[in-house]
Protein backbone atom coordinates (compact mmCIF):
# COMPACT_ATOMS: atom_id res chain seq x y z
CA UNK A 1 -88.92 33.64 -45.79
CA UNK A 2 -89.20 30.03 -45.03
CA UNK A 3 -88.09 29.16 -48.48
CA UNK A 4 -84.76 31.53 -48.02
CA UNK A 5 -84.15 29.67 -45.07
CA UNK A 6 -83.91 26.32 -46.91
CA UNK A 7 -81.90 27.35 -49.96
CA UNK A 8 -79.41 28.75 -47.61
CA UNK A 9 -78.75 25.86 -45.56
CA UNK A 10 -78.27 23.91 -48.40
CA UNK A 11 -75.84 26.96 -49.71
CA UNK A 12 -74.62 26.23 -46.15
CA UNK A 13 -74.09 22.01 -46.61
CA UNK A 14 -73.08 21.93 -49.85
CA UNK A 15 -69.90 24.54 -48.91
CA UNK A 16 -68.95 22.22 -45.72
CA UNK A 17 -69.38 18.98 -48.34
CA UNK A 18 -67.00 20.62 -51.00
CA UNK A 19 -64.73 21.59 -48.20
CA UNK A 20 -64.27 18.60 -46.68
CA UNK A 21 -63.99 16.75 -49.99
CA UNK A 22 -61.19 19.36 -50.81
CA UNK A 23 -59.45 18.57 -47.31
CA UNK A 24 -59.77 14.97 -47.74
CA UNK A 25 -58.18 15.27 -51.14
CA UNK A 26 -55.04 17.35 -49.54
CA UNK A 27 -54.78 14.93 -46.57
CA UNK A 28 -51.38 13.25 -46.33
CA UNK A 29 -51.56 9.32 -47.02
CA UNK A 30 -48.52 7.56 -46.27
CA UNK A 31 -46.85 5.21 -48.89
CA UNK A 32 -43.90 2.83 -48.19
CA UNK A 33 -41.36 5.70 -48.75
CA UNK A 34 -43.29 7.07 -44.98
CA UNK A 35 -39.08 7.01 -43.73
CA UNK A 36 -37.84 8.24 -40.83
CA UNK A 37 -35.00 8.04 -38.28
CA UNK A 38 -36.03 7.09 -34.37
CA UNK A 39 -35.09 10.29 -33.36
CA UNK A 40 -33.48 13.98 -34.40
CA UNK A 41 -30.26 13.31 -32.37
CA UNK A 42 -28.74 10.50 -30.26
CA UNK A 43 -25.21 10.16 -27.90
CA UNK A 44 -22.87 7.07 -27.97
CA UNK A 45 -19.94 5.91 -26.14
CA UNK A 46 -17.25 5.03 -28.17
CA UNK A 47 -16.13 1.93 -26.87
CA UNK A 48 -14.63 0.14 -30.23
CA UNK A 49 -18.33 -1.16 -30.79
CA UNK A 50 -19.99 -0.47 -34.22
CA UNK A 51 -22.55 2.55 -33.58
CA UNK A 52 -26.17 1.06 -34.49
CA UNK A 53 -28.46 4.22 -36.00
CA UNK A 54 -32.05 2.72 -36.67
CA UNK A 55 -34.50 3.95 -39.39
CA UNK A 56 -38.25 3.01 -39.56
CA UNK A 57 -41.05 3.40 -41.99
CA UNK A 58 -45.01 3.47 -41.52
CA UNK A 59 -45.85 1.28 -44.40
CA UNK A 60 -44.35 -1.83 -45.45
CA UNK A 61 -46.09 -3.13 -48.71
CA UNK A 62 -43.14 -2.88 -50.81
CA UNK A 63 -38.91 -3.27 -50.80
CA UNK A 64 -37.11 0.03 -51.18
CA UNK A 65 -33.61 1.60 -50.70
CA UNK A 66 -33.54 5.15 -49.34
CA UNK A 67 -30.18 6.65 -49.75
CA UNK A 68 -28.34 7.96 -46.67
CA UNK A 69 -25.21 10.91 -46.64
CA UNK A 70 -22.86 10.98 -43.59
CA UNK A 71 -21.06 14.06 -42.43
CA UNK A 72 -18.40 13.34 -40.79
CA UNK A 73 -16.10 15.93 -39.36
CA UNK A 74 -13.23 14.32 -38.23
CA UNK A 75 -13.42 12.06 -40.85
CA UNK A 76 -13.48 9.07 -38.50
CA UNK A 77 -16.37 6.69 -39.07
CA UNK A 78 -17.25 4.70 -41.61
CA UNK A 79 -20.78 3.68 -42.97
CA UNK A 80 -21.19 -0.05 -43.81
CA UNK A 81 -23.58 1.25 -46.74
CA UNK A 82 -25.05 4.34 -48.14
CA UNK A 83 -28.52 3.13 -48.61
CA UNK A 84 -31.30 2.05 -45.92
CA UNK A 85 -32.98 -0.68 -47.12
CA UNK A 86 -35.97 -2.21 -46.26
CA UNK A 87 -37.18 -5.62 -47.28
CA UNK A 88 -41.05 -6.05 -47.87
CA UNK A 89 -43.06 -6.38 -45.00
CA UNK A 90 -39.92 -4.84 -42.97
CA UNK A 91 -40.40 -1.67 -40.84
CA UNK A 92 -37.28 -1.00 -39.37
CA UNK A 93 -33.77 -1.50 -40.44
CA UNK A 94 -30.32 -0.28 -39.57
CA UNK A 95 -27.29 1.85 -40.46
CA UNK A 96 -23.62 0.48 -38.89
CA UNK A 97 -20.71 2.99 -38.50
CA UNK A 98 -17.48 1.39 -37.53
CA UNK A 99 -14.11 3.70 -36.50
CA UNK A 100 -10.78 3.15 -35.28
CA UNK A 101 -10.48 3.47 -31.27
CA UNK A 102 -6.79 3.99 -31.30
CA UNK A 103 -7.28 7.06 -33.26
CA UNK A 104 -9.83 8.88 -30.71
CA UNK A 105 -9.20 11.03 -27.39
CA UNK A 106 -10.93 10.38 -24.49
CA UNK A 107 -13.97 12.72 -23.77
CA UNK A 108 -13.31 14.48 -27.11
CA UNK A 109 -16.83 14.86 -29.03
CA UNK A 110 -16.76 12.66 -32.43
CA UNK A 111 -19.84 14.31 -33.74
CA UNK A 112 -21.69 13.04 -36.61
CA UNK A 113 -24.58 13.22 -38.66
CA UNK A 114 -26.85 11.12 -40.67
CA UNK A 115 -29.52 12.45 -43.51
CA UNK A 116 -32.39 11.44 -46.36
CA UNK A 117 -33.80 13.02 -49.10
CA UNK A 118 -36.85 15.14 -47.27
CA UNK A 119 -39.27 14.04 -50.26
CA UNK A 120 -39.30 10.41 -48.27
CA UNK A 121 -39.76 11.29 -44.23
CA UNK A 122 -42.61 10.76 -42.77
CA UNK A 123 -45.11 13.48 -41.50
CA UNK A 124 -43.65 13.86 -38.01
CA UNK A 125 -40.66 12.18 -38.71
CA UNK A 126 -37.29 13.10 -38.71
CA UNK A 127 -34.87 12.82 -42.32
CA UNK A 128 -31.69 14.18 -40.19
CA UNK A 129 -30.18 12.85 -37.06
CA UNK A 130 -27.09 14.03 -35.62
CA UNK A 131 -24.82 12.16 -32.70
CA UNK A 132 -23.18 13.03 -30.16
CA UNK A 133 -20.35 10.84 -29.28
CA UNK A 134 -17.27 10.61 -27.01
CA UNK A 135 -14.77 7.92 -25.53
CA UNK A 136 -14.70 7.61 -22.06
CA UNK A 137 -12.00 8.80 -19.91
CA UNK A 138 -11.64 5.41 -17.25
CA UNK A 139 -9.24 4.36 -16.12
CA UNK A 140 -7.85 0.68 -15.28
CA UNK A 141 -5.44 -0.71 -13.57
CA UNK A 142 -2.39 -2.11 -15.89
CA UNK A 143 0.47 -2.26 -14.02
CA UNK A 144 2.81 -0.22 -11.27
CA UNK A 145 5.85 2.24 -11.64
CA UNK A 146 9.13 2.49 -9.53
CA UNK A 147 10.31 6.33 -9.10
CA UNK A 148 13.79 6.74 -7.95
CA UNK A 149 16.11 9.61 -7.62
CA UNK A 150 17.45 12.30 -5.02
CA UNK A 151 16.15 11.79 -1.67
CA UNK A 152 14.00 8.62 -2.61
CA UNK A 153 16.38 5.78 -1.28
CA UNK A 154 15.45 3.02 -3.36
CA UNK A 155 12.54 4.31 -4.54
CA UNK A 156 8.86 4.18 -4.52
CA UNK A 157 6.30 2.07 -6.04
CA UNK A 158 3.13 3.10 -7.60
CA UNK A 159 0.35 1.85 -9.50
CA UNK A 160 0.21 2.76 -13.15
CA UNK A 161 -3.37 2.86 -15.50
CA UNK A 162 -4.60 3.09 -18.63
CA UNK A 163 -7.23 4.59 -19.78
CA UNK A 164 -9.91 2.14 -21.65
CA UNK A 165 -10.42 1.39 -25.06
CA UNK A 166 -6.30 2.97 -25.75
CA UNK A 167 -3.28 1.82 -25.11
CA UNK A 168 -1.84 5.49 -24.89
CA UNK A 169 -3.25 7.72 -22.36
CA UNK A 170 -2.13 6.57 -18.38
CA UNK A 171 -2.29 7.73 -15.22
CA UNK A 172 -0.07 7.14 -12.29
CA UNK A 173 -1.82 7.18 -9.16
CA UNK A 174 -0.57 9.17 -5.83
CA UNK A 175 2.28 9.91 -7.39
CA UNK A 176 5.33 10.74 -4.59
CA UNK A 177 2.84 9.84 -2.12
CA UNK A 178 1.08 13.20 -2.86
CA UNK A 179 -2.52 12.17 -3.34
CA UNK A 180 -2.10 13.71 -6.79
CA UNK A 181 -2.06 11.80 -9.97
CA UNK A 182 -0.12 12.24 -12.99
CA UNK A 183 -1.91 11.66 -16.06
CA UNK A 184 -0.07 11.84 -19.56
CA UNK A 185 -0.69 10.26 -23.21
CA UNK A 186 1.76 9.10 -26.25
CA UNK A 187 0.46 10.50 -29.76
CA UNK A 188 2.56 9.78 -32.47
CA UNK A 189 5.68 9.11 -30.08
CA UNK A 190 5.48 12.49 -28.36
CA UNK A 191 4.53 12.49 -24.47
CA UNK A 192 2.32 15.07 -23.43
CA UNK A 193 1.25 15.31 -19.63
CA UNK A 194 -2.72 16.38 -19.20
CA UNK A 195 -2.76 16.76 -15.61
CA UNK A 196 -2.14 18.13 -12.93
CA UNK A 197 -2.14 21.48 -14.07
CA UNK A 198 1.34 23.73 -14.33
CA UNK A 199 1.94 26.01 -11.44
CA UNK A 200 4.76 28.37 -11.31
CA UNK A 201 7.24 29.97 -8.50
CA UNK A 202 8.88 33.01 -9.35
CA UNK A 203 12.80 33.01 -9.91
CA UNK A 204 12.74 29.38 -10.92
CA UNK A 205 10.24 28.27 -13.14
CA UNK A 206 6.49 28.77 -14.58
CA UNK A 207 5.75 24.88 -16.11
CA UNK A 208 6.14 23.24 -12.51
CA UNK A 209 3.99 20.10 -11.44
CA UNK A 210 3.38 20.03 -7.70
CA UNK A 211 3.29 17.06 -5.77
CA UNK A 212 3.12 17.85 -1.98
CA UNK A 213 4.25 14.62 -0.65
CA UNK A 214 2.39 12.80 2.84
CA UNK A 215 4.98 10.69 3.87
CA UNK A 216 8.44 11.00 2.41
CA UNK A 217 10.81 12.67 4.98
CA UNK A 218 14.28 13.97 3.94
CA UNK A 219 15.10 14.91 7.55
CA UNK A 220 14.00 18.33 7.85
CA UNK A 221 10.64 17.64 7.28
CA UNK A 222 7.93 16.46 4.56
CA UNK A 223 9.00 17.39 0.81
CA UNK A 224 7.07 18.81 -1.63
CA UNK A 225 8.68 17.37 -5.32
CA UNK A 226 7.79 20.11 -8.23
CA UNK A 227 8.59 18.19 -11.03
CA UNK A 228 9.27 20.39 -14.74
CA UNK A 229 6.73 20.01 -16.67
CA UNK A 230 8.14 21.67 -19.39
CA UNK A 231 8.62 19.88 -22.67
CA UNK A 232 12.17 20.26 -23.46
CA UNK A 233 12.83 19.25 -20.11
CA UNK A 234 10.98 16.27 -19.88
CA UNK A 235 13.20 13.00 -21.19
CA UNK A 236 11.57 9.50 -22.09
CA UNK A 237 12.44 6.15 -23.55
CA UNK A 238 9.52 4.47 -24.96
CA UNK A 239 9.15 1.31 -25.88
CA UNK A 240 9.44 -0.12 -29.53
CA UNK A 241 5.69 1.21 -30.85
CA UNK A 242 6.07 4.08 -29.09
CA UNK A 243 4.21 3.74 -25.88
CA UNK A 244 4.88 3.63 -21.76
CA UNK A 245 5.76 0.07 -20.78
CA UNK A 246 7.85 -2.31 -18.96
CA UNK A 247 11.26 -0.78 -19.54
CA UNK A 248 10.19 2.06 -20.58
CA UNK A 249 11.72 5.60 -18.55
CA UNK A 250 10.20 9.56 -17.72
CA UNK A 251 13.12 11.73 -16.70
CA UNK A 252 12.15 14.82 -14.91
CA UNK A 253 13.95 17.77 -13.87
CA UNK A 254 12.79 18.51 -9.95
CA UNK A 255 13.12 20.81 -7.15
CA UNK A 256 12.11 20.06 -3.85
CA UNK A 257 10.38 22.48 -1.39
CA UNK A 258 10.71 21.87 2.72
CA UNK A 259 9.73 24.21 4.91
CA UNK A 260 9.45 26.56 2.31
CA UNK A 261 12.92 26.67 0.82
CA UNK A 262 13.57 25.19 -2.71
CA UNK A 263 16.75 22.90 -3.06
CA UNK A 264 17.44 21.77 -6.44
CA UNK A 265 17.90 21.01 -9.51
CA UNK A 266 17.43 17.38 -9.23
CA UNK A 267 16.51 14.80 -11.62
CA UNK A 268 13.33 12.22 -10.91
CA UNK A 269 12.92 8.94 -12.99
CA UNK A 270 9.48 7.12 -13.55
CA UNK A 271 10.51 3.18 -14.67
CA UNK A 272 7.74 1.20 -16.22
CA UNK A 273 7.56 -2.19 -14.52
């Protein structure tokens, strides 16, 4: 019996030696191709800045180039090189993406994402990365306005922004003394207004902007202006590239509610200063 005993644990070691041997033998060793991006997905502002994207690698014996593919949706960015190269004795390197800020929307998402070949990421590493990435929507002061027309005497004065990183999307703050903004942008020449959002009163029109006004007083009360926002209604002079500046005019069509009677049509003009 005691000699069964022995020749099974030695059955019994020399199965945990060739097993380990065998796991030893499939364990992964990184080389200097042990790639990987810093992280599965990031988020940028878009601020006219080159986006950074950072790759590392566990070993660092030897110089390689690891080629990279962009996707690119809106076909925005471009990639200062398709490769990511790594000197010897380097770890981490970097991709650079530049794109065009005039081209972008505010708080749009420019999505975009960067890849390897799997056959060189590391072990818990990462070969794909994808971005999220969106231009703010601030706004800065750039100016003022002067809005004239029925009922306004010699008009009104108001500041006038611009949104950040553009030179096309503005806002004109407490418009009419309503508390409201108007916010519009200039693509391609054509002025499209974002905000506020288009009411309508039955019998005269569905594509009105309202603008309840805290201080202007035709004599029978306060007036609340509902400008047209309606496209084919809505006249402007830009200026010579095609954007709202000094000289520059917004015609609306308006009708005027006080004490809840509308009186119009009349026309209101914005005048860049």
């Amino acid at each position: 019996m005691k000699l069964l005993s022995v020749v099974g644990a030695l059955a019994l070691v020399f199965g945990i030696t060739s097993c380990s041997q065998e796991m030893m033998e499939k364990t992964y060793t990184p080389d200097n191709y042990n790639v990987t991006f810093e992280g599965a997905s990031a988020t940028y502002s878009l601020e006219g800045q080159d986006l950074v994207v950072k790759v590392n690698r566990g070993v660092a014996k030897e110089a390689i180039s690891v080629p990279v593919t962009l996707t690119d949706p809106n076909g925005i960015y471009s990639l200062s090189k398709n490769t990511a190269d790594f000197a010897e004795g380097e770890y981490t390197t970097e991709l650079k993406l530049s794109y065009n800020p005039e081209a972008l929307k505010p708080a749009v998402n420019y999505t975009f994402t960067l890849a390897f070949d799997a056959a060189y990421v590391a072990a818990s590493g990462s070969n794909k990365i994808t971005a999220t990435c969106m231009m703010p929507l601030e706004y800065e002061e750039k100016g003022s306005v002067l809005v004239v027309g029925n009922y306004l005497g010699n008009g009104f004065q108001y500041k006038l922004h611009i949104a950040k990183y553009t030179n096309n999307y503005y806002m004109i703050e407490n418009l009419l003394d309503s508390g409201v903004n108007l916010e519009f942008n200039i693509v391609n020449g054509v002025l499209n207004i974002t905000s506020p959002s288009m009411v309508g009163v039955s019998g005269i029109s569905s594509t009105l902007l309202r603008f309840p006004s805290k201080t202007i007083d035709v004599g029978v009360g306060l007036v609340t202006f509902m400008l047209d926002g309606d496209p084919q209604y809505v006249l402007y002079q830009l200026d010579q590239n095609g954007l709202f500046s000094k000289g520059s005019i917004i015609q609306f069509d308006a009708v005027y509610n006080m004490n809840g009677s509308y009186y119009g049509w009349y026309k209101v003009q914005i005048h860049g200063l």
